[in-house]
C-alpha atoms as a PDB file:
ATOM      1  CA  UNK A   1       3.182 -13.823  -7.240  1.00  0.00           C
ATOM      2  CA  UNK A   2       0.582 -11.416  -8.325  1.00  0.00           C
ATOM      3  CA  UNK A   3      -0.840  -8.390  -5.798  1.00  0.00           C
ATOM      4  CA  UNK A   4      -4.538  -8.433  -5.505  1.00  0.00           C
ATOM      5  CA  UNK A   5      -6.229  -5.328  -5.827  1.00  0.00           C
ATOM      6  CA  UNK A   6      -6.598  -4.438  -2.415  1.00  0.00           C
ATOM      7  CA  UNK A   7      -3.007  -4.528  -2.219  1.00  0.00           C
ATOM      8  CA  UNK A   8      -2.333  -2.222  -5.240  1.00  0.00           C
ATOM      9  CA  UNK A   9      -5.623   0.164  -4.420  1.00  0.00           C
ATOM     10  CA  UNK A  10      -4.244   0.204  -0.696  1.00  0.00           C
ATOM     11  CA  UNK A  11      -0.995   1.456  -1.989  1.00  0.00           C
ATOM     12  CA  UNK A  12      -1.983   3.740  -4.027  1.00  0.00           C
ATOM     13  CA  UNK A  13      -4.415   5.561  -1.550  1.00  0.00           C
ATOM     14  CA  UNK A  14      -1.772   5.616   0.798  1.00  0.00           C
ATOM     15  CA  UNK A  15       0.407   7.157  -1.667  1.00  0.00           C
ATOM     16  CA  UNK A  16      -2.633   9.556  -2.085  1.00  0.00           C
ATOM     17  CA  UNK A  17      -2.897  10.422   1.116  1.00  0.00           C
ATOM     18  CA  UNK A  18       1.105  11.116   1.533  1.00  0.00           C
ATOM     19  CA  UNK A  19       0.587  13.585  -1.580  1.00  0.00           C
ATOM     20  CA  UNK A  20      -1.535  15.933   0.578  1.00  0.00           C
ATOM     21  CA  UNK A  21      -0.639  14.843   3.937  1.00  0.00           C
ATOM     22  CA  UNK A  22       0.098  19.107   4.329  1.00  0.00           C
ATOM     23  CA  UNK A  23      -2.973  19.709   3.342  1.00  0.00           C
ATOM     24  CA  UNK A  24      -4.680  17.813   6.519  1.00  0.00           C
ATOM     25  CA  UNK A  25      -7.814  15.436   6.506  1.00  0.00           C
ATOM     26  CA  UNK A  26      -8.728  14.175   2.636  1.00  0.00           C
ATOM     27  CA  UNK A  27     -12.442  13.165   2.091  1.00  0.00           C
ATOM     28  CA  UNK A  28     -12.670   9.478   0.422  1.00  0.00           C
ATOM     29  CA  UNK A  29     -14.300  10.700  -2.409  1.00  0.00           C
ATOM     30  CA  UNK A  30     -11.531  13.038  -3.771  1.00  0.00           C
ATOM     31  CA  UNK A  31      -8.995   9.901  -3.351  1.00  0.00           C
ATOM     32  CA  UNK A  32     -11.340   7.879  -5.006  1.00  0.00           C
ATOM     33  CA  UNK A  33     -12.074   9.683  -7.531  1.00  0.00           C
ATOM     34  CA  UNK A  34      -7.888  10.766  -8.403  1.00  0.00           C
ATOM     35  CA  UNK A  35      -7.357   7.534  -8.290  1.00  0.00           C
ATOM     36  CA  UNK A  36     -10.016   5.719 -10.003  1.00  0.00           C
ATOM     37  CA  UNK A  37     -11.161   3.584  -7.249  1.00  0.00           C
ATOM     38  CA  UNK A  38     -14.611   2.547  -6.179  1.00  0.00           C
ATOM     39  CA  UNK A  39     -16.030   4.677  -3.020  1.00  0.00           C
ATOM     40  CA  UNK A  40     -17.221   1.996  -1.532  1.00  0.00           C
ATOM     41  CA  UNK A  41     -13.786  -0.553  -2.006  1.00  0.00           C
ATOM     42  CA  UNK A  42     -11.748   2.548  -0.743  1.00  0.00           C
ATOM     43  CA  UNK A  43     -14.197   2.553   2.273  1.00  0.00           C
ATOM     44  CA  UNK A  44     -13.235  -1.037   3.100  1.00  0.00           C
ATOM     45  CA  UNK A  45      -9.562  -0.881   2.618  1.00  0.00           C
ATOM     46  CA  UNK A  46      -9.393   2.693   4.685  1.00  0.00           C
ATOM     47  CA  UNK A  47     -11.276   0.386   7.295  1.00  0.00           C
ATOM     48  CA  UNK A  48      -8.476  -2.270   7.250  1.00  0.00           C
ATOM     49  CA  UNK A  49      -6.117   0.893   6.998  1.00  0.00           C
ATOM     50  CA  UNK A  50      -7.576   2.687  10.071  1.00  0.00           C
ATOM     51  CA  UNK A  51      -7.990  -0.748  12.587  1.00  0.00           C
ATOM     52  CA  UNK A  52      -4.111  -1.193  11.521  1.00  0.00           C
ATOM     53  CA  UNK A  53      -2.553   1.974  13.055  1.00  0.00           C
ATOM     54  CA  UNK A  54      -1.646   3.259   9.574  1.00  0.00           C
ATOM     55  CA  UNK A  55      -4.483   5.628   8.938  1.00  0.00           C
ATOM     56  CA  UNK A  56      -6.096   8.222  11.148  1.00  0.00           C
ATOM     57  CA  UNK A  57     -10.160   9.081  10.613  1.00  0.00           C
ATOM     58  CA  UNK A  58     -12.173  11.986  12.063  1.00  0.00           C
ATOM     59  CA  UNK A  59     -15.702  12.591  11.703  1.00  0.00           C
ATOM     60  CA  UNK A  60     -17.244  16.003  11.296  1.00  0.00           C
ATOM     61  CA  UNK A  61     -17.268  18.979   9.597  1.00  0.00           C
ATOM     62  CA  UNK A  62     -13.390  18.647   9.102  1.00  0.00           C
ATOM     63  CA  UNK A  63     -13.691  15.056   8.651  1.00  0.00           C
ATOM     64  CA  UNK A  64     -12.198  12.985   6.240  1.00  0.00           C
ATOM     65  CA  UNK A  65      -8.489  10.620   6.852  1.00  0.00           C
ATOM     66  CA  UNK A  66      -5.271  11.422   6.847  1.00  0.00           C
ATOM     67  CA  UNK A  67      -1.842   9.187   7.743  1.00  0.00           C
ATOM     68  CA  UNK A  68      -1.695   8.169  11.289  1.00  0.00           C
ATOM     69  CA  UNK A  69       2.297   8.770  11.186  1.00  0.00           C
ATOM     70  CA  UNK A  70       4.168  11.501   8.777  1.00  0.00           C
ATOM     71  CA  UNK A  71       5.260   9.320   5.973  1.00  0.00           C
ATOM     72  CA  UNK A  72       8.880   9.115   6.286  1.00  0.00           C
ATOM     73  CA  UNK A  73       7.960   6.724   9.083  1.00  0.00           C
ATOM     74  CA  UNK A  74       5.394   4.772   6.944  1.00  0.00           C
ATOM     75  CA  UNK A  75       6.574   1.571   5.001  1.00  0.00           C
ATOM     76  CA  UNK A  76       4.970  -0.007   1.825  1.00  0.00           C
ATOM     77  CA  UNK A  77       5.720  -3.429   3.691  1.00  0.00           C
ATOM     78  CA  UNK A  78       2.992  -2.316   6.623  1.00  0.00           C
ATOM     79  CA  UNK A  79       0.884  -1.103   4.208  1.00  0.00           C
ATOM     80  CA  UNK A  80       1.089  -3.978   1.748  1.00  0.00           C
ATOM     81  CA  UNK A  81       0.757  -6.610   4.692  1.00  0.00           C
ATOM     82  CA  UNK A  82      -2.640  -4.450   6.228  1.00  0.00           C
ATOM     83  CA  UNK A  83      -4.191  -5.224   3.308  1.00  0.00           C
ATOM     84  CA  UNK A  84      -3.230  -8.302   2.085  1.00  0.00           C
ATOM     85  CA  UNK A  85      -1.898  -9.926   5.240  1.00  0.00           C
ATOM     86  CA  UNK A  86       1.067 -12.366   4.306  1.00  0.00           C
ATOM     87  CA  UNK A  87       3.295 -12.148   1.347  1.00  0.00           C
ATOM     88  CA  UNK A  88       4.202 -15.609   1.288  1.00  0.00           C
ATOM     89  CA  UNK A  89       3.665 -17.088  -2.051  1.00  0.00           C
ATOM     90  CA  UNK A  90       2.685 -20.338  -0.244  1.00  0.00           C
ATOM     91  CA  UNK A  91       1.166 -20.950   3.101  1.00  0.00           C
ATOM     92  CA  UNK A  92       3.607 -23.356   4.115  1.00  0.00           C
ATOM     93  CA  UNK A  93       6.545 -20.615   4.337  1.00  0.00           C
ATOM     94  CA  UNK A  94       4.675 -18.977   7.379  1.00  0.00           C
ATOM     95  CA  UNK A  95       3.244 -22.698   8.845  1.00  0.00           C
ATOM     96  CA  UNK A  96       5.051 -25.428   7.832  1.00  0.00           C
ATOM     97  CA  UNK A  97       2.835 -27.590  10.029  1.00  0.00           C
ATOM     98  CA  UNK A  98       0.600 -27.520   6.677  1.00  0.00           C
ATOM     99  CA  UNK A  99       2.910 -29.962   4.977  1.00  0.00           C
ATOM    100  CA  UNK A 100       4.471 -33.157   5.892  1.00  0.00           C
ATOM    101  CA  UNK A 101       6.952 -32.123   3.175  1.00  0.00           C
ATOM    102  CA  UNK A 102       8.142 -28.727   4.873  1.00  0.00           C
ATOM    103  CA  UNK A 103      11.044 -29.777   6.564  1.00  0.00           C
ATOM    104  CA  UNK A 104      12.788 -31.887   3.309  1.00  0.00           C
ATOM    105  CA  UNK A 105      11.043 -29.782   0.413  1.00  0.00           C
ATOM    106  CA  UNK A 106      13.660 -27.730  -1.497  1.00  0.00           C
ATOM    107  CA  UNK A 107      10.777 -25.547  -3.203  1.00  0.00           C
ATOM    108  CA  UNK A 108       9.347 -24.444   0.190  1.00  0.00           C
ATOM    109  CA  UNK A 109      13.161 -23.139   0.993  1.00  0.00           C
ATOM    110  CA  UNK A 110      12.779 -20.919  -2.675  1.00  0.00           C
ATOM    111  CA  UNK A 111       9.540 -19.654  -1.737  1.00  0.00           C
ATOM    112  CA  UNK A 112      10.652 -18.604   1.753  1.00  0.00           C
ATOM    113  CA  UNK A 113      13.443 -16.630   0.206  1.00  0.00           C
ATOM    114  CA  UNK A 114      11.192 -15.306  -2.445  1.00  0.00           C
ATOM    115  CA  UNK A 115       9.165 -13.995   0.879  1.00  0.00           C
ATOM    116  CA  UNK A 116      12.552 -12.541   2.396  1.00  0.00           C
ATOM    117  CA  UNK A 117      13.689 -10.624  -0.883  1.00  0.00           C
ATOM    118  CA  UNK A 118       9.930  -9.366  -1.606  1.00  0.00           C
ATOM    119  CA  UNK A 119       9.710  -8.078   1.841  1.00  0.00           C
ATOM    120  CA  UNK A 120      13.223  -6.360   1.627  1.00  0.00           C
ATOM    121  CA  UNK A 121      12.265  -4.468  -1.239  1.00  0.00           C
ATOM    122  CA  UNK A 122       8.349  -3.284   0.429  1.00  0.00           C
ATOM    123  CA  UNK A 123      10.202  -2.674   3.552  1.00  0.00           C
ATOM    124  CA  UNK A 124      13.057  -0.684   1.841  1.00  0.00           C
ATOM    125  CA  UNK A 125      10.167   1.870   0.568  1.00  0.00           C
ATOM    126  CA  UNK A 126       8.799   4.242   2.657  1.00  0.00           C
ATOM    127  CA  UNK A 127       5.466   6.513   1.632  1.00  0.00           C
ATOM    128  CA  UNK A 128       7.946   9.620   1.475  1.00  0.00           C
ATOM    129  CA  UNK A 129      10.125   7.872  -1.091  1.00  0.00           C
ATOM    130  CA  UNK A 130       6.970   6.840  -2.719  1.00  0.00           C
ATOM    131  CA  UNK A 131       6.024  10.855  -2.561  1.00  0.00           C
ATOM    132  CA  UNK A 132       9.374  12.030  -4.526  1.00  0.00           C
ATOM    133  CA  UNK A 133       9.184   9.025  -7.353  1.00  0.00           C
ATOM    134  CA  UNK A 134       5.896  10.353  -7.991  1.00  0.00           C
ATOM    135  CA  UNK A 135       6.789  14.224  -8.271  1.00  0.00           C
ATOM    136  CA  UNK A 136       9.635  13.201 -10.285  1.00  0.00           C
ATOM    137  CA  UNK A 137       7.811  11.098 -13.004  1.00  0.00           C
ATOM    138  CA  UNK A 138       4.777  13.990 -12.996  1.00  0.00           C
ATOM    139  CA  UNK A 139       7.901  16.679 -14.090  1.00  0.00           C
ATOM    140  CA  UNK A 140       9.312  14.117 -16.340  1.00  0.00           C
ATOM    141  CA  UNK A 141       6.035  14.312 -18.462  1.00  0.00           C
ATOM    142  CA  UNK A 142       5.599  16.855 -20.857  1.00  0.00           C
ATOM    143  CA  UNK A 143       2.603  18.620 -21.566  1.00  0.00           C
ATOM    144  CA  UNK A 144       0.893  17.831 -25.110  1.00  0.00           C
ATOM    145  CA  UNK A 145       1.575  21.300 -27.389  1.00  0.00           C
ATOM    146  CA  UNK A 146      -1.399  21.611 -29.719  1.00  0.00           C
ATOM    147  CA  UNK A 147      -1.486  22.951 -33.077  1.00  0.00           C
ATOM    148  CA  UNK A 148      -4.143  25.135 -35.246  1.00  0.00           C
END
């Protein structure tokens, strides 16, 4: 199963947006820019963001987004399925009326647990947990020392 990008770009704005979710409203261009995203592909997946509840936007001189909810109370899972929408590996795990197979087909049963386990782990995660891995990796890095 492989994430598209609006899945991994969505997650990682989010992310941004927990970062300085102190700091109020964050214009699009900063988080696009910190995190190497188009403008205009962060503008649609804020838009997706913002119609799902997640994300808050306000226009004005103090405009910009910011989290809808603090992000303790934020999972990846809700972010991950706003973007993407199911994480089924195959459509038949959410509608098994697809395939005449569903009810008999011992691969359908793997890929519906596949499902279950990927969503416990996304649903696990919250955007705060996501906020202290991050702060510990940056202090794990050391700074290059340079030499003349």
């Amino acid at each position: 199963m492989k994430l598209s990008t609006r899945g991994r770009y969505g997650a990682r704005a989010m992310l941004d947006l927990a970062l300085h979710y102190q700091e109020g409203t964050v214009l699009l261009k900063d988080i696009a820019v910190r995190q190497g995203i188009s403008r205009r592909y962060l503008g649609n997946i804020m838009a997706t963001l913002v119609c799902s509840g997640l994300v808050k936007s306000m226009r004005g001189q103090k405009g910009g987004v910011t989290l809808a909810k603090p992000p303790e109370e934020i999972r990846l899972s809700q972010v991950i399925e706003a973007v993407e929408g199911s994480i089924a590996p195959v459509l038949c795990v959410d509608n098994p009326k697809l395939c005449e197979r569903a009810a008999s087909c011992v691969t359908r049963d793997i890929w519906k647990r596949l499902k279950e386990v990927i969503w416990e782990e996304l649903n696990s995660i919250t955007l705060q947990d996501m906020v202290r891995m991050q702060r510990d990796k940056m202090r794990g890095q050391k700074t290059p020392i340079y030499h003349i």
